[in-house]
C-alpha atoms as a PDB file:
ATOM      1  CA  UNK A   1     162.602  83.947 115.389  1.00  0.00           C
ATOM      2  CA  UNK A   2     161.287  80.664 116.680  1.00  0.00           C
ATOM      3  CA  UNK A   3     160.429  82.260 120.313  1.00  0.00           C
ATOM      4  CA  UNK A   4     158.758  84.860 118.029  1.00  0.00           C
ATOM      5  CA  UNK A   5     156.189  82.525 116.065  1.00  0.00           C
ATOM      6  CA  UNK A   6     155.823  80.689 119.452  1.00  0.00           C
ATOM      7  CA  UNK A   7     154.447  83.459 121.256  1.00  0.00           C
ATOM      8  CA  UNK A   8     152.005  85.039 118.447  1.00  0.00           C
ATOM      9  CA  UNK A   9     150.957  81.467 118.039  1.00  0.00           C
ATOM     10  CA  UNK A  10     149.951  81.394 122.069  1.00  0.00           C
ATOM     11  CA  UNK A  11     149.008  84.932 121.464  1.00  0.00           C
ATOM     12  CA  UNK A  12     145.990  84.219 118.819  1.00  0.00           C
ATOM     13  CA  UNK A  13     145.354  81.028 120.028  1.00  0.00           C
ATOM     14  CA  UNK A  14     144.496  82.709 123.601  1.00  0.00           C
ATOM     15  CA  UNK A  15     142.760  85.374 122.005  1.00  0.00           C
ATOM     16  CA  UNK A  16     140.463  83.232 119.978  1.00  0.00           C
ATOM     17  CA  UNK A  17     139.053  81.556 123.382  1.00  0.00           C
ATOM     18  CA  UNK A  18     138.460  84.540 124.721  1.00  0.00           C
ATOM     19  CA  UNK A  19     136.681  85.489 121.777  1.00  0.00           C
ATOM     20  CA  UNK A  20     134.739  82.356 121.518  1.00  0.00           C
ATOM     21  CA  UNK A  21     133.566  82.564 125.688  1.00  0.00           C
ATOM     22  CA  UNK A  22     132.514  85.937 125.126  1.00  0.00           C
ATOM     23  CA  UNK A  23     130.038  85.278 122.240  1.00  0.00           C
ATOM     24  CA  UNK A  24     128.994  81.700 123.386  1.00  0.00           C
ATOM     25  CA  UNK A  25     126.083  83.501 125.196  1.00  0.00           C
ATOM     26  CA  UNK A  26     124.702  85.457 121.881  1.00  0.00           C
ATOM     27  CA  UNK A  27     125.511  82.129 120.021  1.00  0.00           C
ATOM     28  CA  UNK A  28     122.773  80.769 122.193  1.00  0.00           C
ATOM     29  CA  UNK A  29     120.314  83.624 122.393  1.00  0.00           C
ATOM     30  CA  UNK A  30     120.316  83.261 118.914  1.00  0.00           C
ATOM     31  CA  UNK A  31     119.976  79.560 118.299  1.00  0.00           C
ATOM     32  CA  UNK A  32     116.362  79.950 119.206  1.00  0.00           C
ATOM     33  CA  UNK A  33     114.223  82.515 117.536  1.00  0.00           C
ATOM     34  CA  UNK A  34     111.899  85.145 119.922  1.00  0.00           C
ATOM     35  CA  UNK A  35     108.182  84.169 119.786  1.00  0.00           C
ATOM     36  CA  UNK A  36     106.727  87.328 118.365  1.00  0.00           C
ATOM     37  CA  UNK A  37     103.685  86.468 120.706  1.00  0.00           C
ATOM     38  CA  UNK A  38     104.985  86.167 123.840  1.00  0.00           C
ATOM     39  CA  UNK A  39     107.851  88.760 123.380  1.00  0.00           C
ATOM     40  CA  UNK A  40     108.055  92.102 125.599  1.00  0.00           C
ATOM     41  CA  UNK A  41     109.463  95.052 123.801  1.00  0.00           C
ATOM     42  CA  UNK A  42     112.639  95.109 125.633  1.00  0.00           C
ATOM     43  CA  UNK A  43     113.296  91.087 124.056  1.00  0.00           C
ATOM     44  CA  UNK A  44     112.076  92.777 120.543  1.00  0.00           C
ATOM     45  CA  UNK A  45     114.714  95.890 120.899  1.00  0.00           C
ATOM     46  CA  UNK A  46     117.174  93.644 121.823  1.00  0.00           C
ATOM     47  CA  UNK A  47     116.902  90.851 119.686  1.00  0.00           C
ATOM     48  CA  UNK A  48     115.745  92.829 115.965  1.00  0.00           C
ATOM     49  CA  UNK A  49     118.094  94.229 114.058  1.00  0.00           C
ATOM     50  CA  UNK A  50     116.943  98.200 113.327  1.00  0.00           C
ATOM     51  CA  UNK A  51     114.128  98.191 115.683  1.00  0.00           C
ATOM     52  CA  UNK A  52     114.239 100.735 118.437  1.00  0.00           C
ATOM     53  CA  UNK A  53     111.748 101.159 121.541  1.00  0.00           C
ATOM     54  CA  UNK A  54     109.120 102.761 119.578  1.00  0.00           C
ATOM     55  CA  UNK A  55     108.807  99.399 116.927  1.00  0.00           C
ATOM     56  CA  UNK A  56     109.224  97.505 119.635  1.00  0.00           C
ATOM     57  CA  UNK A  57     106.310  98.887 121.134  1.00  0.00           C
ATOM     58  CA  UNK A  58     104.272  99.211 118.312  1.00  0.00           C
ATOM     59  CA  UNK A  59     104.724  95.146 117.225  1.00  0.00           C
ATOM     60  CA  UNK A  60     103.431  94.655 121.159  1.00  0.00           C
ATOM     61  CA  UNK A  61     100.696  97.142 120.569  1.00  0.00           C
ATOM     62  CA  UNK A  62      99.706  95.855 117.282  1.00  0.00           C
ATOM     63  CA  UNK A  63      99.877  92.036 118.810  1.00  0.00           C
ATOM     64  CA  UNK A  64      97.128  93.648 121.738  1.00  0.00           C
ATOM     65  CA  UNK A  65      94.835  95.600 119.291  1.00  0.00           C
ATOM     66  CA  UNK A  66      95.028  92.379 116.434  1.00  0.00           C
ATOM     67  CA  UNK A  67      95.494  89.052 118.846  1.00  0.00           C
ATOM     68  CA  UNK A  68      98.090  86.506 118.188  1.00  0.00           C
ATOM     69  CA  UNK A  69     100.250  86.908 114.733  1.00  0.00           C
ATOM     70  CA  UNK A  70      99.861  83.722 112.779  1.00  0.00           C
ATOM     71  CA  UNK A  71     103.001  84.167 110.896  1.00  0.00           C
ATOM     72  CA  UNK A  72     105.996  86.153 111.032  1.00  0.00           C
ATOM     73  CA  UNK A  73     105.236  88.613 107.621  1.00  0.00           C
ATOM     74  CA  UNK A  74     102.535  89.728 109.578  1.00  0.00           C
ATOM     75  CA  UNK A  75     104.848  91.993 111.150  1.00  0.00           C
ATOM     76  CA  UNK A  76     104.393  93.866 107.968  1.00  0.00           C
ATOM     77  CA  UNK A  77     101.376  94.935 109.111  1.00  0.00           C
ATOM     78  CA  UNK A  78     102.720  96.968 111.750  1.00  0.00           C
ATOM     79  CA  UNK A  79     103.841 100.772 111.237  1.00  0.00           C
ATOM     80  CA  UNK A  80     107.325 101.307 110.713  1.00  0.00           C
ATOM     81  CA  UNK A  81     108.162  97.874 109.660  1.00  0.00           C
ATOM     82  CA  UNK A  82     108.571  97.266 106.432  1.00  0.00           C
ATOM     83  CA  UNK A  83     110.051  94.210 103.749  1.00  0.00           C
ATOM     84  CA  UNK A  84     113.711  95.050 104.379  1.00  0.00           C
ATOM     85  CA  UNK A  85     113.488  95.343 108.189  1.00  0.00           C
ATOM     86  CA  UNK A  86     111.244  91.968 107.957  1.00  0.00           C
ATOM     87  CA  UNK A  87     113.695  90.006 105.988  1.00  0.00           C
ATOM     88  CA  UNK A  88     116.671  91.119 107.977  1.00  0.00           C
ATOM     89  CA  UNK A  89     115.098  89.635 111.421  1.00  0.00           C
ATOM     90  CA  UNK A  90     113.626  86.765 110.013  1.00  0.00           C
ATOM     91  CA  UNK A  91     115.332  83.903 111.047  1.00  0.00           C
ATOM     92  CA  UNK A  92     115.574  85.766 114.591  1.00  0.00           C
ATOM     93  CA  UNK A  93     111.812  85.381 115.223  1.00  0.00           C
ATOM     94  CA  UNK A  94     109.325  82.720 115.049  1.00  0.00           C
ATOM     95  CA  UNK A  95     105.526  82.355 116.078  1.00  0.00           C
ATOM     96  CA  UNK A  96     105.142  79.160 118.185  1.00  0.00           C
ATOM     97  CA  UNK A  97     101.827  77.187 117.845  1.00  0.00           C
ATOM     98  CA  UNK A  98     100.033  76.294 120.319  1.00  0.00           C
ATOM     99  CA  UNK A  99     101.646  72.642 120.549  1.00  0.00           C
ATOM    100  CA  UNK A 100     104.482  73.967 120.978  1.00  0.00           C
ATOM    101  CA  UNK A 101     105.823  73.938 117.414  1.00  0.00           C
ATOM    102  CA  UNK A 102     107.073  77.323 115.457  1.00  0.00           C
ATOM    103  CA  UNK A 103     106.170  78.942 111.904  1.00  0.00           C
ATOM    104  CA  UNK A 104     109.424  80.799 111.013  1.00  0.00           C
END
């Protein structure tokens, strides 16, 4: 029994690091928010949670119509996204200033 609890010990232990090196990288991504004003639609798809090509593409066609967003509920404005899908993203985005600082 003691070989037994030895080896699903190693076992979970072993698995945990794997688990922990393979989401290190996303950990990362998503320590620092997207800039909604510099973003592409391919970072928005991949970074928003619910938002496909076609938001993605309208937030970077609304941002080219409308100039810079000054905050991110102005992504409200934009067709297809509404309070829910706003709230649900929100600490995944920011709008950086132009000092360099953000408005979450």
């Amino acid at each position: 029994m003691t070989n037994l609890n030895r080896t699903f010990r190693i076992f979970v232990s072993r698995t945990l690091l794997v688990i922990s090196l393979v989401l290190a990288p996303f950990s990362l991504f998503a320590a620092t928010p997207l800039d909604i004003n510099t973003a592409t639609a391919a970072q928005l798809t991949a970074v928003m949670s619910g938002v496909g090509t076609k938001k993605a593409e309208a937030i970077v066609a609304y941002r080219e119509a409308n100039g810079r967003f000054e905050s991110v509920d102005q992504l409200s404005n934009v067709k297809g996204i509404g309070g829910v899908l706003l709230n649900r993203n929100r600490e995944l985005l920011q709008v950086a200033t132009a000092d360099g600082d953000s408005d979450k």
